[in-house]
PDB file of N, CA and C in Angstrom:
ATOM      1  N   UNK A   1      69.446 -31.055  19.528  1.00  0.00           N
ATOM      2  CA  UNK A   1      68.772 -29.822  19.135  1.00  0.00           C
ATOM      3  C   UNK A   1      68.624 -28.962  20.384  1.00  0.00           C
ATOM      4  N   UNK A   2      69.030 -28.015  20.459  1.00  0.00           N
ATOM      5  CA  UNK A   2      69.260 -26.897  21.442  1.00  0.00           C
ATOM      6  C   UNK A   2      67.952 -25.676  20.972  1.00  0.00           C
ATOM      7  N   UNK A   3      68.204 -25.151  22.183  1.00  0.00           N
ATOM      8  CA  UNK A   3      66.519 -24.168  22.368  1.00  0.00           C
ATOM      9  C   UNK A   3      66.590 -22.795  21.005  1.00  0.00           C
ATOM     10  N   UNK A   4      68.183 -22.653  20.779  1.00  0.00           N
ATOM     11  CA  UNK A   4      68.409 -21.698  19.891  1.00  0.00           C
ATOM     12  C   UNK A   4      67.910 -21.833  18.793  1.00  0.00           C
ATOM     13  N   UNK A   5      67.978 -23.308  17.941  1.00  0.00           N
ATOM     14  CA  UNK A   5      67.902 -23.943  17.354  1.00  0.00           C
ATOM     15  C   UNK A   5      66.556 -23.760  16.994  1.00  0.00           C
ATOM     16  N   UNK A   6      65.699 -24.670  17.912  1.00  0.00           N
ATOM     17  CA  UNK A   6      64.263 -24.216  18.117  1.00  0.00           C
ATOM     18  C   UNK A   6      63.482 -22.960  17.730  1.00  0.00           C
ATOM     19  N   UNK A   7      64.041 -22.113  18.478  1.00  0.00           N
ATOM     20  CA  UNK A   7      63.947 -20.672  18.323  1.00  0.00           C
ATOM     21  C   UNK A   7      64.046 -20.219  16.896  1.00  0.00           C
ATOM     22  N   UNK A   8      64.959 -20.340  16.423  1.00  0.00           N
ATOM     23  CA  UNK A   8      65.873 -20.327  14.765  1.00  0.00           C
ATOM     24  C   UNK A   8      64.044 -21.141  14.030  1.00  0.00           C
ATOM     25  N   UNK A   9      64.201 -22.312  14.001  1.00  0.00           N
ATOM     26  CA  UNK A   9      62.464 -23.189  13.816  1.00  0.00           C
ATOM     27  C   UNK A   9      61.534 -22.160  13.562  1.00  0.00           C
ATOM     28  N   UNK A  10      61.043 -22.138  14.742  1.00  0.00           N
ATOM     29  CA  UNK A  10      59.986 -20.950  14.746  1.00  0.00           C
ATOM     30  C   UNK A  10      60.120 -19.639  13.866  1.00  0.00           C
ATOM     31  N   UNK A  11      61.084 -19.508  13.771  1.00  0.00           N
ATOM     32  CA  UNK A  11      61.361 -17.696  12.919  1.00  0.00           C
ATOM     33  C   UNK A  11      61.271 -17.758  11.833  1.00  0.00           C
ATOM     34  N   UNK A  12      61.484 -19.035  11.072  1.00  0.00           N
ATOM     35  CA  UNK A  12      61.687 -19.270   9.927  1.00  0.00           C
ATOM     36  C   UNK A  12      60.192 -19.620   9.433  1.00  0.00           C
ATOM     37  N   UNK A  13      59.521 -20.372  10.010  1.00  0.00           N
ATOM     38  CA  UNK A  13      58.391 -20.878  10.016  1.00  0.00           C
ATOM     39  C   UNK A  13      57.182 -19.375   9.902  1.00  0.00           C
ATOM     40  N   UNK A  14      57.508 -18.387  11.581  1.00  0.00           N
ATOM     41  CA  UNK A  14      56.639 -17.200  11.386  1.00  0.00           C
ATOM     42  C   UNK A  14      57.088 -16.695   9.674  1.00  0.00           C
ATOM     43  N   UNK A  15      58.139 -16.243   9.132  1.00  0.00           N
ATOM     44  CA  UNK A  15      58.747 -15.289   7.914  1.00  0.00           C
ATOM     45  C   UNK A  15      58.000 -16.084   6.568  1.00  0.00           C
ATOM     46  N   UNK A  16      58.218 -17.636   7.123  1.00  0.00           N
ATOM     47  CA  UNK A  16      57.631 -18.004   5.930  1.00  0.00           C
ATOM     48  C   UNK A  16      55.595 -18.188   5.900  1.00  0.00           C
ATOM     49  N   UNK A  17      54.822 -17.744   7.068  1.00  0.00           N
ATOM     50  CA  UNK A  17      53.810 -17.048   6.928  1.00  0.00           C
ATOM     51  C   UNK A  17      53.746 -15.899   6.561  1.00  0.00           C
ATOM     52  N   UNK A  18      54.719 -15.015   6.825  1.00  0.00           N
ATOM     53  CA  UNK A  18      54.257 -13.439   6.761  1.00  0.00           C
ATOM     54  C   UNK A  18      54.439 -12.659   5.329  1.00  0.00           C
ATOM     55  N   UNK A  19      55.330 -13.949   4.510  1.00  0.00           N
ATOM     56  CA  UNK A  19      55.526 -13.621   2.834  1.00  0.00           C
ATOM     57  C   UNK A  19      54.231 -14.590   2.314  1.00  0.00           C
ATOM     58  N   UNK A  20      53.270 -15.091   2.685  1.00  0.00           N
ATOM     59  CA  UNK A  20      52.018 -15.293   1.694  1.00  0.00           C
ATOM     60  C   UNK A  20      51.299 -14.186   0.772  1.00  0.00           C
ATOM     61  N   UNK A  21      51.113 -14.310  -0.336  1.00  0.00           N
ATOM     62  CA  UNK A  21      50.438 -13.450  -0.521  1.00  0.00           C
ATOM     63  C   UNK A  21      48.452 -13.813  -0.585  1.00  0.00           C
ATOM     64  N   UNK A  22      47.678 -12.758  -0.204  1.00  0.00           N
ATOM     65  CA  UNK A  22      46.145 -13.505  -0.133  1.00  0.00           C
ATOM     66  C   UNK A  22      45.672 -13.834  -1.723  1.00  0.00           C
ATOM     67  N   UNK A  23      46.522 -12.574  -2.390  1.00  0.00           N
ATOM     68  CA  UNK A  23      45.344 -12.314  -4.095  1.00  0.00           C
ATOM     69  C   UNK A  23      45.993 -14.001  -4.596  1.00  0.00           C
ATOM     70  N   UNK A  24      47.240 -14.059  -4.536  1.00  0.00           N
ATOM     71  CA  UNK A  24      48.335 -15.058  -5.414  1.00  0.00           C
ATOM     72  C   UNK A  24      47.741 -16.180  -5.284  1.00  0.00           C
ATOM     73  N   UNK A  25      48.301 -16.019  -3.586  1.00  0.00           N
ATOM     74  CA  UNK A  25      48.002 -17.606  -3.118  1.00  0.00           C
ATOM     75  C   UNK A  25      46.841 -17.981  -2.145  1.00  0.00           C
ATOM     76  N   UNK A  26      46.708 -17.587  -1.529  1.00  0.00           N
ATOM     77  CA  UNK A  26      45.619 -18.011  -0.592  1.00  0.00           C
ATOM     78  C   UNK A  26      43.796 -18.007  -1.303  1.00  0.00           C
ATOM     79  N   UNK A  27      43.952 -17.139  -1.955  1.00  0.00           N
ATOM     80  CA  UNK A  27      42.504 -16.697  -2.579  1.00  0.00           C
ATOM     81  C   UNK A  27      42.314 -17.785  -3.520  1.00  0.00           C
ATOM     82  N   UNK A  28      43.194 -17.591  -4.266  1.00  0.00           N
ATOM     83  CA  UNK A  28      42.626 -19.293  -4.990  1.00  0.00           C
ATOM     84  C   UNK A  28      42.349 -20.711  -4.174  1.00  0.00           C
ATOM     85  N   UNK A  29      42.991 -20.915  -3.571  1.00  0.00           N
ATOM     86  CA  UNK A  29      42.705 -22.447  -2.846  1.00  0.00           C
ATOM     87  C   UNK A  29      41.846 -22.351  -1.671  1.00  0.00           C
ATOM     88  N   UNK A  30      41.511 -21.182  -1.591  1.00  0.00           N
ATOM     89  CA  UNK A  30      39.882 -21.361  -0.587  1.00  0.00           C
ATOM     90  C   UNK A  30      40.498 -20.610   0.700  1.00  0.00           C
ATOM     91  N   UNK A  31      41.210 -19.835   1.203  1.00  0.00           N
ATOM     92  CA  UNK A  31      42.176 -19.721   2.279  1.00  0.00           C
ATOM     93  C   UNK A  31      42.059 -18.363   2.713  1.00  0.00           C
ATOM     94  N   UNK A  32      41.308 -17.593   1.973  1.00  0.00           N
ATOM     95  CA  UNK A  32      41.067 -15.988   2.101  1.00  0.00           C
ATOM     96  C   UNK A  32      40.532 -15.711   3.715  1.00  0.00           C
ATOM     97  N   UNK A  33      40.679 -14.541   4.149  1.00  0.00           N
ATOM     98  CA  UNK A  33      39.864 -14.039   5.447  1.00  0.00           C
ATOM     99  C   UNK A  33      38.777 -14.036   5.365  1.00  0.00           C
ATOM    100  N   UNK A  34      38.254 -13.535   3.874  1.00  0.00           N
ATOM    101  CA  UNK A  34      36.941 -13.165   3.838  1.00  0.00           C
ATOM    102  C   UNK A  34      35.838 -13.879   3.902  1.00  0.00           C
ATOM    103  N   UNK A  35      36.452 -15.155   3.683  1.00  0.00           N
ATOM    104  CA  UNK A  35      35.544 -16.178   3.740  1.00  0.00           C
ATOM    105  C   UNK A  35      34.914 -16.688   5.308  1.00  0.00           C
ATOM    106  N   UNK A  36      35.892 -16.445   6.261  1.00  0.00           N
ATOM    107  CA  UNK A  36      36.244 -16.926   7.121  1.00  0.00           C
ATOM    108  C   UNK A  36      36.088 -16.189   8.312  1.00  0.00           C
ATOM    109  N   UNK A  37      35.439 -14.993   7.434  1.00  0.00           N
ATOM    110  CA  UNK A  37      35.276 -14.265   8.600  1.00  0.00           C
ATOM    111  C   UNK A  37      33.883 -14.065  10.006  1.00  0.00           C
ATOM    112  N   UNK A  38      33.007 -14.718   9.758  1.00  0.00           N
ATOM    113  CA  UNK A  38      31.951 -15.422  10.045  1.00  0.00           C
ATOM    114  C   UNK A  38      32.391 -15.993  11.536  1.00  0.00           C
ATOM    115  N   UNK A  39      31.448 -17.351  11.731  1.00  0.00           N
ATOM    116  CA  UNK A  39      31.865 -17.718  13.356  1.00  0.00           C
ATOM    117  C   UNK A  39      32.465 -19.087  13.189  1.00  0.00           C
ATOM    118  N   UNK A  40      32.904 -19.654  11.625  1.00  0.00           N
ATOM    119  CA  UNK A  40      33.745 -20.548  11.359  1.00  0.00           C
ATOM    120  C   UNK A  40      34.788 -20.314  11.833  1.00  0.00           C
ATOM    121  N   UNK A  41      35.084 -20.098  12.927  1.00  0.00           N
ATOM    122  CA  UNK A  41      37.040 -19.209  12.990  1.00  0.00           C
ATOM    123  C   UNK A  41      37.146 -20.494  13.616  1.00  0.00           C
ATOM    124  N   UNK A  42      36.435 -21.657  14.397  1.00  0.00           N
ATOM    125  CA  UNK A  42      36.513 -21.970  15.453  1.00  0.00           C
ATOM    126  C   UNK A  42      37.200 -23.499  14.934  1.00  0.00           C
ATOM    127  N   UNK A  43      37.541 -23.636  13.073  1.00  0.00           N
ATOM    128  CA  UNK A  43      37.623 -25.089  13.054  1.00  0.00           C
ATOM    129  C   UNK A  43      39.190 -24.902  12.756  1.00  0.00           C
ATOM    130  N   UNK A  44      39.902 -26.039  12.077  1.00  0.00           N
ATOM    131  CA  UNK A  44      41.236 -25.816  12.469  1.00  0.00           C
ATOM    132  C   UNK A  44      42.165 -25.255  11.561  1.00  0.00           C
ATOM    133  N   UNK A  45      40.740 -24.952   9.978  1.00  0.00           N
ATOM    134  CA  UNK A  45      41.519 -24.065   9.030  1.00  0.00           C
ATOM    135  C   UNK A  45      41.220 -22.663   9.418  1.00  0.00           C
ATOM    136  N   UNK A  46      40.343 -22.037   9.766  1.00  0.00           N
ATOM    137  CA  UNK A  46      40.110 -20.931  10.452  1.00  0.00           C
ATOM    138  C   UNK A  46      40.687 -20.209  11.412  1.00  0.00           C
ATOM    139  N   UNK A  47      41.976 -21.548  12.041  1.00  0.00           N
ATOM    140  CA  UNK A  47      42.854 -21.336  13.172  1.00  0.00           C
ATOM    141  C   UNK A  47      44.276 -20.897  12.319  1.00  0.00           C
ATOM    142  N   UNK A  48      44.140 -21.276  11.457  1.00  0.00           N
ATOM    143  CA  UNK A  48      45.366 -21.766  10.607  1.00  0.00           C
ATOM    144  C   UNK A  48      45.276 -20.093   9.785  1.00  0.00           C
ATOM    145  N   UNK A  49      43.989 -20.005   9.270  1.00  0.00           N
ATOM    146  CA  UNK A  49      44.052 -18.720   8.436  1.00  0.00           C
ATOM    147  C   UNK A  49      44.055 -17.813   9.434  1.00  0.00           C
ATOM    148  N   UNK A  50      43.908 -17.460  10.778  1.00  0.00           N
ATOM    149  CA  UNK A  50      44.032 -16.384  11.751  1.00  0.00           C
ATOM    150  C   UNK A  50      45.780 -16.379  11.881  1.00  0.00           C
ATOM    151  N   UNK A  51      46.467 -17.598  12.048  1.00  0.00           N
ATOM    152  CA  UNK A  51      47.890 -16.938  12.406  1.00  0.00           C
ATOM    153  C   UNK A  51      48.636 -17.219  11.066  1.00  0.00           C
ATOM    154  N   UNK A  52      47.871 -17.287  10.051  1.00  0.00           N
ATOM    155  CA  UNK A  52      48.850 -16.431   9.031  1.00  0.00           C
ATOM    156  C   UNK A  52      48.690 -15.186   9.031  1.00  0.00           C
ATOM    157  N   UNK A  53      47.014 -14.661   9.057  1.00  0.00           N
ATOM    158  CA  UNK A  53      46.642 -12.948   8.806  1.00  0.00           C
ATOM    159  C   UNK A  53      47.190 -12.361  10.170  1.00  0.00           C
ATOM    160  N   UNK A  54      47.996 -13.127  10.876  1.00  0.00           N
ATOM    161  CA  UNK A  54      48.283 -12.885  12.769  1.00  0.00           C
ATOM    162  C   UNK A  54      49.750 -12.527  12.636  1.00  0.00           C
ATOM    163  N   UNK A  55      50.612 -13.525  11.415  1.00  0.00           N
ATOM    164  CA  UNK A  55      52.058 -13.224  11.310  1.00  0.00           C
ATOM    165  C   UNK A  55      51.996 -11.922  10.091  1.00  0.00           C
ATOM    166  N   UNK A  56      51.587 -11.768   9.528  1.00  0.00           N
ATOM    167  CA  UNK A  56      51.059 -10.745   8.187  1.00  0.00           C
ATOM    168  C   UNK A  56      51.438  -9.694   9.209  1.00  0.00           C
ATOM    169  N   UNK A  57      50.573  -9.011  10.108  1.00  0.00           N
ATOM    170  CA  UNK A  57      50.627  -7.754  10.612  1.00  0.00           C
ATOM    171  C   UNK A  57      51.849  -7.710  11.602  1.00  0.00           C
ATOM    172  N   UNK A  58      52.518  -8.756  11.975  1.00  0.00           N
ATOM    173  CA  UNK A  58      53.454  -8.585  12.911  1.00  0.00           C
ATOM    174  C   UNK A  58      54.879  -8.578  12.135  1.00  0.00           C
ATOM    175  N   UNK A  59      54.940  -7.896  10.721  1.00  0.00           N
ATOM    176  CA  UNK A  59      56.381  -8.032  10.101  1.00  0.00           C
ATOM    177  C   UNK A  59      57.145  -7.420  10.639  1.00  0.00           C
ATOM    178  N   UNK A  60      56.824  -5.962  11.309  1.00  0.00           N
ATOM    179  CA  UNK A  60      57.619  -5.308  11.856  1.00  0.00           C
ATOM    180  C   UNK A  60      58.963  -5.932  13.220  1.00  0.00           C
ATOM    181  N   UNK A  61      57.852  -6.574  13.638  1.00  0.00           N
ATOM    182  CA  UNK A  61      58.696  -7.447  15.141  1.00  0.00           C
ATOM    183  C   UNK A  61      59.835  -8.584  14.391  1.00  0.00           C
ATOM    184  N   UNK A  62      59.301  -9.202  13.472  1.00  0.00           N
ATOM    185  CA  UNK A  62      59.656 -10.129  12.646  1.00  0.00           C
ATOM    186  C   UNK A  62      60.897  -9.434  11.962  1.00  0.00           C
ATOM    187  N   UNK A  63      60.821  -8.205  11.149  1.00  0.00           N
ATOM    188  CA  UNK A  63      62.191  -7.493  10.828  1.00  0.00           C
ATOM    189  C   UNK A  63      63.349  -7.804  11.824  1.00  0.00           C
ATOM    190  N   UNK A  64      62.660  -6.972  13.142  1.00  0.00           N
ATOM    191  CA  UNK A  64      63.500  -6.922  14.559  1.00  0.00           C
ATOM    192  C   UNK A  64      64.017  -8.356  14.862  1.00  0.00           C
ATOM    193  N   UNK A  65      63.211  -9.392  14.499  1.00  0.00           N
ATOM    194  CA  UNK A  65      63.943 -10.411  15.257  1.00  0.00           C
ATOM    195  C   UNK A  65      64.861 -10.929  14.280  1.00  0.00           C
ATOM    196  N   UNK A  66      64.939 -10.979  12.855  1.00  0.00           N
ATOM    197  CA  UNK A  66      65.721 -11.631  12.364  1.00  0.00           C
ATOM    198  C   UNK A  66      66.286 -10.916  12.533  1.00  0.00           C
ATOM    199  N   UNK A  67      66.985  -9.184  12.356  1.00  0.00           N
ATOM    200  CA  UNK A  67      68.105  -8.690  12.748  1.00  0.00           C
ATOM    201  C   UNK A  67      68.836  -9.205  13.487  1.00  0.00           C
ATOM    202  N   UNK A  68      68.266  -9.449  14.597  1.00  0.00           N
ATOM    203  CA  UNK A  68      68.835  -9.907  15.985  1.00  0.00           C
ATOM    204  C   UNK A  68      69.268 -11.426  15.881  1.00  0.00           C
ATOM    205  N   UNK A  69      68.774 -12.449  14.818  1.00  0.00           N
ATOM    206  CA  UNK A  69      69.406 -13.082  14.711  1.00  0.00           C
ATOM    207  C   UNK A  69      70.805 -13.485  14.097  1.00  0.00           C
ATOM    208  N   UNK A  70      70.918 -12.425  12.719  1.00  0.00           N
ATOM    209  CA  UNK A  70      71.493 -12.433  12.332  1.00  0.00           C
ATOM    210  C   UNK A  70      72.754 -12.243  12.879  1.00  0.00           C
ATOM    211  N   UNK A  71      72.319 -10.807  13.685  1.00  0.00           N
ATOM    212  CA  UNK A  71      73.848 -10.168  14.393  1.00  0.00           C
ATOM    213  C   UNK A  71      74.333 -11.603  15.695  1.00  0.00           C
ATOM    214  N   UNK A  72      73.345 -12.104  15.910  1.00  0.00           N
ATOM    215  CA  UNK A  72      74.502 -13.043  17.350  1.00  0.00           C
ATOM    216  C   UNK A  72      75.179 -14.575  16.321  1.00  0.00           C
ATOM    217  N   UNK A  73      74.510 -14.595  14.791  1.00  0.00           N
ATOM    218  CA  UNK A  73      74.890 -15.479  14.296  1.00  0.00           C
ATOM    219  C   UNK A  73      76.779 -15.194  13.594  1.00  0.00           C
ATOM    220  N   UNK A  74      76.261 -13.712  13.843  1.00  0.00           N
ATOM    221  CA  UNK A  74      78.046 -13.273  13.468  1.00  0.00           C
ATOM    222  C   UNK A  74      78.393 -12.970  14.178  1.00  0.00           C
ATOM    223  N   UNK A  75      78.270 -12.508  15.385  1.00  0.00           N
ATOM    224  CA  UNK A  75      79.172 -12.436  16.244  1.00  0.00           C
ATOM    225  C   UNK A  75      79.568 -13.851  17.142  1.00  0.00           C
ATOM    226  N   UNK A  76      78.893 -15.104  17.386  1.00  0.00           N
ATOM    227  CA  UNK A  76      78.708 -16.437  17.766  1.00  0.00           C
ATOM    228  C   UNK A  76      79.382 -16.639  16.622  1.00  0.00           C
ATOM    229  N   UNK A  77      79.335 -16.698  15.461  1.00  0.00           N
ATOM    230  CA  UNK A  77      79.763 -17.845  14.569  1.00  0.00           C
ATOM    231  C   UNK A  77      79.014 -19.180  14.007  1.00  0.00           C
TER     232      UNK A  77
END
């Protein structure tokens, strides 16, 4: 497993935070911000619900990077 690879890991992992939805999915099983918004941030679902609502606002970069993956995956092969 090579660092690209890795890299590739991670992207897939951020995209598949940043398509949650809160009303669908998160709000039913207890997972909302709102709940959480208090000084509970500090346990390890509170960590967990910050970098989903953390990948949520960063789609834009997230657009940019899969572009960029895409294009060296066709031009690499």
């Amino acid at each position: 497993m090579g660092l690209w690879t890795l890299l590739e890991g991670f992207l897939l992992l951020a995209n598949a935070l940043a398509i949650l939805n809160e009303d669908r999915f998160l709000a039913p099983r207890g997972w909302s911000f709102s709940e959480f918004s208090g000084g509970r941030t500090k346990s390890l679902k509170g960590q967990l619900i910050g970098l989903i609502y953390a990948t949520q606002y960063l789609r834009v970069p997230l657009i940019l990077l899969n572009t960029i993956c895409i294009i060296v995956k066709l031009v690499s092969g």
